[in-house]
C-alpha atoms as a PDB file:
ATOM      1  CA  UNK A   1      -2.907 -15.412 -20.070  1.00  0.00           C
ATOM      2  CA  UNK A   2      -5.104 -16.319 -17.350  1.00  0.00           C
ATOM      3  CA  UNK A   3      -6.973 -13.311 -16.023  1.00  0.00           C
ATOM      4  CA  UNK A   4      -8.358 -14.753 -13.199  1.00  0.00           C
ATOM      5  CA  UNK A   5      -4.852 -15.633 -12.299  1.00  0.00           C
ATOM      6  CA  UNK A   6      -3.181 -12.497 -13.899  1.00  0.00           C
ATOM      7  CA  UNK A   7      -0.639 -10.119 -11.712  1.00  0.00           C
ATOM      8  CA  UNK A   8      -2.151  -7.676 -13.479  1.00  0.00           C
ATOM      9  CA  UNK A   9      -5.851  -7.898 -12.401  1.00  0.00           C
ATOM     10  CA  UNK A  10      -4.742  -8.031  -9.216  1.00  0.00           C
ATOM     11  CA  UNK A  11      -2.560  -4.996  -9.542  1.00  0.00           C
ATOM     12  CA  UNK A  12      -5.439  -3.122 -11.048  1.00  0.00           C
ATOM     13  CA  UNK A  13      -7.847  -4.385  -8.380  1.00  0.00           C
ATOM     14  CA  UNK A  14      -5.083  -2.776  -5.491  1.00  0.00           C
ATOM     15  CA  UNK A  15      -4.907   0.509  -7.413  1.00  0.00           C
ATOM     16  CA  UNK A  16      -9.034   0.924  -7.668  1.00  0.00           C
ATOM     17  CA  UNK A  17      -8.989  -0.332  -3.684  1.00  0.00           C
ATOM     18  CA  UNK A  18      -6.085   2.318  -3.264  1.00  0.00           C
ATOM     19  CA  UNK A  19      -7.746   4.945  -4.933  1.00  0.00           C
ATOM     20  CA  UNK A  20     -11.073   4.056  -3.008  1.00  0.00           C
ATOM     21  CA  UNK A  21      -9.118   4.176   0.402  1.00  0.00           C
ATOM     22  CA  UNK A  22      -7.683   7.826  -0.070  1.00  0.00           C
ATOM     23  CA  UNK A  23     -11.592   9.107  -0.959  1.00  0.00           C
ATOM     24  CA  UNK A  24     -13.288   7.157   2.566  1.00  0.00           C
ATOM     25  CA  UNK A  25     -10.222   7.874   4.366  1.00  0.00           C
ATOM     26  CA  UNK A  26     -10.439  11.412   3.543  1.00  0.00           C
ATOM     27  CA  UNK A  27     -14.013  11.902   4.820  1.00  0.00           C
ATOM     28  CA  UNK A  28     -13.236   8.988   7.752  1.00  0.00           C
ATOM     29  CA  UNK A  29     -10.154  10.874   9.361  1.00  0.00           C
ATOM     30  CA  UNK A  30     -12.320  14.727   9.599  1.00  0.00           C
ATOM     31  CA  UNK A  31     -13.326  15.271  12.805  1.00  0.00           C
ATOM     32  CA  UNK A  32     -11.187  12.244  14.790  1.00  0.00           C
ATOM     33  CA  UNK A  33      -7.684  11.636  15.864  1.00  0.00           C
ATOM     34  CA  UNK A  34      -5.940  10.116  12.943  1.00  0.00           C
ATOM     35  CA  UNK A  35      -4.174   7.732  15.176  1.00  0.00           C
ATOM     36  CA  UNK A  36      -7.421   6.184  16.334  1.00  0.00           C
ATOM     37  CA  UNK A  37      -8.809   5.996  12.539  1.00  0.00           C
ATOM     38  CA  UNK A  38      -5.560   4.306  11.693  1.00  0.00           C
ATOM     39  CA  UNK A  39      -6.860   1.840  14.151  1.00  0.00           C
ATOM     40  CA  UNK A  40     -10.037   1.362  12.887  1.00  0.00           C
ATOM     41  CA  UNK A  41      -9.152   0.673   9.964  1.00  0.00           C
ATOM     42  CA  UNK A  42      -6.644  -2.058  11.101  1.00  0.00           C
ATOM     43  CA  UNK A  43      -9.663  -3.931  13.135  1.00  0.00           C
ATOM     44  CA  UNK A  44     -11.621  -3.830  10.108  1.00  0.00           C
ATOM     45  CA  UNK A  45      -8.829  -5.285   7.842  1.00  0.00           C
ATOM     46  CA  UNK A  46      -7.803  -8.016  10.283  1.00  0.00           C
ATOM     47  CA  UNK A  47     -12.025  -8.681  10.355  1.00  0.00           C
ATOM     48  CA  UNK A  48     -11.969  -9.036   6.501  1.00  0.00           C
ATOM     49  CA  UNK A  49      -8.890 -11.079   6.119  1.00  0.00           C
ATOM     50  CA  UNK A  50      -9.739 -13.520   8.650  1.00  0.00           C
ATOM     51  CA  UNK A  51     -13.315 -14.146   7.353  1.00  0.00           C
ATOM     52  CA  UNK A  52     -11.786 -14.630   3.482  1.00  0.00           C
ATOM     53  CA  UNK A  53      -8.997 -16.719   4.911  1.00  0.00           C
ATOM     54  CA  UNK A  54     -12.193 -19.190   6.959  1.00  0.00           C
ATOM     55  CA  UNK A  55     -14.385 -19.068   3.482  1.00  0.00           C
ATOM     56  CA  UNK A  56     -11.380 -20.177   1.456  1.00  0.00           C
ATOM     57  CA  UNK A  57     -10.176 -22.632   4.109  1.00  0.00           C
ATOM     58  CA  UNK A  58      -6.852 -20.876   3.853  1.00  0.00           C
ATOM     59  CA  UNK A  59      -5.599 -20.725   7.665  1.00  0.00           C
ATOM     60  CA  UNK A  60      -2.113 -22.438   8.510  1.00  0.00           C
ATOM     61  CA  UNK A  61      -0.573 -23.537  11.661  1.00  0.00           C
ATOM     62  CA  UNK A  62       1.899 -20.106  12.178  1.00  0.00           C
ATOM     63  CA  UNK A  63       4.320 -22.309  14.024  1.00  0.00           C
ATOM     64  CA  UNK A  64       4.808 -24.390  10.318  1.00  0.00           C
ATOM     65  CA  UNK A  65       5.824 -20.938   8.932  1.00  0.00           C
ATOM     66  CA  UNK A  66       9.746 -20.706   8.408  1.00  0.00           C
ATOM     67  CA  UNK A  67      11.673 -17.652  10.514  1.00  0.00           C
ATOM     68  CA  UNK A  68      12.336 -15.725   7.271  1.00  0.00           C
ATOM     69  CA  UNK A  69       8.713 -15.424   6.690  1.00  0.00           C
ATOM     70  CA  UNK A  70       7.714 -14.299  10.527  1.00  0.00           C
ATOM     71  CA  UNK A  71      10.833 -11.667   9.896  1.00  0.00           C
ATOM     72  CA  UNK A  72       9.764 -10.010   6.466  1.00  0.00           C
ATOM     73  CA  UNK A  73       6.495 -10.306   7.319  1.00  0.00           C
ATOM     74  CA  UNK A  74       6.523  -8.748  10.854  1.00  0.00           C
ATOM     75  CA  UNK A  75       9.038  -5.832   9.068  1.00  0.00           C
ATOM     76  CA  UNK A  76       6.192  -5.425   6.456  1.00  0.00           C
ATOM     77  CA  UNK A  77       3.850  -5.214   8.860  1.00  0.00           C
ATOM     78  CA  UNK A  78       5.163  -2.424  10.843  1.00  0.00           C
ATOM     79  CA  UNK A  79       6.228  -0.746   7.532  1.00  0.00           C
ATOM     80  CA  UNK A  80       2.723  -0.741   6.375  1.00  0.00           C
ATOM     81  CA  UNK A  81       1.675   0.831  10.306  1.00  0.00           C
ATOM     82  CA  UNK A  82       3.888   3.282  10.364  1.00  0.00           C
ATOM     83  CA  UNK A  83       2.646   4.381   6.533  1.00  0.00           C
ATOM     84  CA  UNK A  84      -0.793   4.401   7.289  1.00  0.00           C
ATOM     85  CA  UNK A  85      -0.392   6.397  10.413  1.00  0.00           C
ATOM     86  CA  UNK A  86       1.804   8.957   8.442  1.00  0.00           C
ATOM     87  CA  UNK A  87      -1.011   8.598   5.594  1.00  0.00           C
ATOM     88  CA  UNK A  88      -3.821   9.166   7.523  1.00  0.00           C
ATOM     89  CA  UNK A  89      -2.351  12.492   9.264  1.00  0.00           C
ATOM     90  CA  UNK A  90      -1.587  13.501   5.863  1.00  0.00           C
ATOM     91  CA  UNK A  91      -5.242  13.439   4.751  1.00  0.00           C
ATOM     92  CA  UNK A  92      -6.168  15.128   7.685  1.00  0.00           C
ATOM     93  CA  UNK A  93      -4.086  18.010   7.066  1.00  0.00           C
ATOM     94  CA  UNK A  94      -4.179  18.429   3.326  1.00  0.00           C
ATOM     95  CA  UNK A  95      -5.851  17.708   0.273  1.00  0.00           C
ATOM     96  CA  UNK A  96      -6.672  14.270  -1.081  1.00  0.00           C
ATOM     97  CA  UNK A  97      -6.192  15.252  -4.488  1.00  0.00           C
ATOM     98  CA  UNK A  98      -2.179  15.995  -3.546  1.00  0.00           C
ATOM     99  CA  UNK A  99      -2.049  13.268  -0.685  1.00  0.00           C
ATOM    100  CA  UNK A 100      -2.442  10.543  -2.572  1.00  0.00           C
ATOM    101  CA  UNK A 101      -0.133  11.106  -5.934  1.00  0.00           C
ATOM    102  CA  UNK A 102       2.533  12.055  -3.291  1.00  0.00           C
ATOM    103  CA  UNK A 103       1.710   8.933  -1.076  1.00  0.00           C
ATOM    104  CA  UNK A 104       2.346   6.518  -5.253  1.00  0.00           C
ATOM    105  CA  UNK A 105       5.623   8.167  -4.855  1.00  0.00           C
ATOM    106  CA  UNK A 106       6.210   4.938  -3.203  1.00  0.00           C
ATOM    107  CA  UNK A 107       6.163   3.186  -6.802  1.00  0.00           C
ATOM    108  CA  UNK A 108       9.213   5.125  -7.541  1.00  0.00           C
ATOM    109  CA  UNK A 109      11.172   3.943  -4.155  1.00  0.00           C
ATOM    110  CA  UNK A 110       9.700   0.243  -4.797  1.00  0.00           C
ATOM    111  CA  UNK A 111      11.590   0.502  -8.300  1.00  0.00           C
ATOM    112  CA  UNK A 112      15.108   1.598  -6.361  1.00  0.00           C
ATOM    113  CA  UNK A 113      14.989  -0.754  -3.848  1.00  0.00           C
ATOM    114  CA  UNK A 114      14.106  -4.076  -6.053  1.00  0.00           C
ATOM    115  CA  UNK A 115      16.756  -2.897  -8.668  1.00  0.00           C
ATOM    116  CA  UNK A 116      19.280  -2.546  -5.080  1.00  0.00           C
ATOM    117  CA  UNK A 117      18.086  -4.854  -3.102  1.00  0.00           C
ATOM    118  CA  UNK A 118      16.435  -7.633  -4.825  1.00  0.00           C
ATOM    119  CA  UNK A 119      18.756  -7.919  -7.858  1.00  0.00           C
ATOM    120  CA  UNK A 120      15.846  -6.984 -10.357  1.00  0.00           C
ATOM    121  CA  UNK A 121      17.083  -5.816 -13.607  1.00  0.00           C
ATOM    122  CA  UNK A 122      16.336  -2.206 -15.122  1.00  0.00           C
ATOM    123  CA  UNK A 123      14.067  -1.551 -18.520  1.00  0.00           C
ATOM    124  CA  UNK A 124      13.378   1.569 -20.119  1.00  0.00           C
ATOM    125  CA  UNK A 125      10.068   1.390 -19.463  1.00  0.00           C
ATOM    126  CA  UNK A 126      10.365   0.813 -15.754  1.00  0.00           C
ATOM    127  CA  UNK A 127      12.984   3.461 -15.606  1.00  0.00           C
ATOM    128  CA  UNK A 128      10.835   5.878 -17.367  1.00  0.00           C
ATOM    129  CA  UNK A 129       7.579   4.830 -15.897  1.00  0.00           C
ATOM    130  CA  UNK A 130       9.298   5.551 -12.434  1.00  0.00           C
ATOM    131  CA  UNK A 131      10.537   9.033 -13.506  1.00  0.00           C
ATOM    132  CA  UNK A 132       7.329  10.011 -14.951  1.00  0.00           C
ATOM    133  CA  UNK A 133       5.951   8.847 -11.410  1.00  0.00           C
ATOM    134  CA  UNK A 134       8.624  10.883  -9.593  1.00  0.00           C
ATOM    135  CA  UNK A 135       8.183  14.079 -12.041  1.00  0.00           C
ATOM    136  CA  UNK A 136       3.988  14.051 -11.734  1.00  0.00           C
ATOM    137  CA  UNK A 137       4.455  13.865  -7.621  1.00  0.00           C
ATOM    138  CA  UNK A 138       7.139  17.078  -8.077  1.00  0.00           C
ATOM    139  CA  UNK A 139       4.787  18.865 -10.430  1.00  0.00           C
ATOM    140  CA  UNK A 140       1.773  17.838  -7.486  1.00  0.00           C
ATOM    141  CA  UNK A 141       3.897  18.706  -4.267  1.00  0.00           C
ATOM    142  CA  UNK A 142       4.895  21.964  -5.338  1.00  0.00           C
ATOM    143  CA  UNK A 143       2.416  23.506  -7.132  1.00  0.00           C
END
């Protein structure tokens, strides 16, 4: 397997990121509207992207984009708003430590929906990974 090129590098790259977001969101979001963090954030991830997209000579013409891209992709965005606005209020008003576990609860939805709605199959270890994910966010959430 390539590692450079290996889902799983990547995957473990977004989880360290996540995990890295949650701590300087935590201490961002104290003292400010959570709404206008959310924002700040967005400006500075817009920044990044566009200056790795110019060093990597990576920008397309959007109109050579098919519809079903602009569709998912404007859906995704606004799914990702609408979680980071919820995500940063929740940081604001409670504990990181329980924030975040609750927020990977969206591993567990991720595993419905692709079994529902994008025909992926079901393993054991998928199934149990996801209910070990769902049980550790109970035990976090409630106690």
């Amino acid at each position: 397997m390539n590692l450079r090129e290996s889902w799983l590098l990547f995957a473990l790259g977004s989880a360290f990121f996540a995990a890295l977001t949650a701590l300087f969101g935590k201490i961002g979001v104290a003292g400010i509207n959570s709404n206008l963090a959310t924002f700040i954030r967005t400006v500075v991830i817009l920044v990044v992207t566009a200056g790795i997209l110019s060093l990597r000579g990576e920008w397309a013409k959007p109109s050579g984009l098919p519809a079903h891209s602009w569709l998912f992709l404007v859906l995704s965005g606004m799914a990702t708003g609408l979680s980071w606005l919820c995500y940063y209020r929740a940081l604001q008003l409670g504990p990181v430590s329980k924030v975040a576990p609750i927020d990977k609860l969206s591993v567990a939805f991720v595993i419905v929906f692709g079994l529902l709605f994008l025909g992926e199959s079901a393993s054991w270890p998928v199934l149990v990974g996801g209910g070990l994910i769902l049980a550790g966010a109970l035990v976090i959430a409630m106690f």
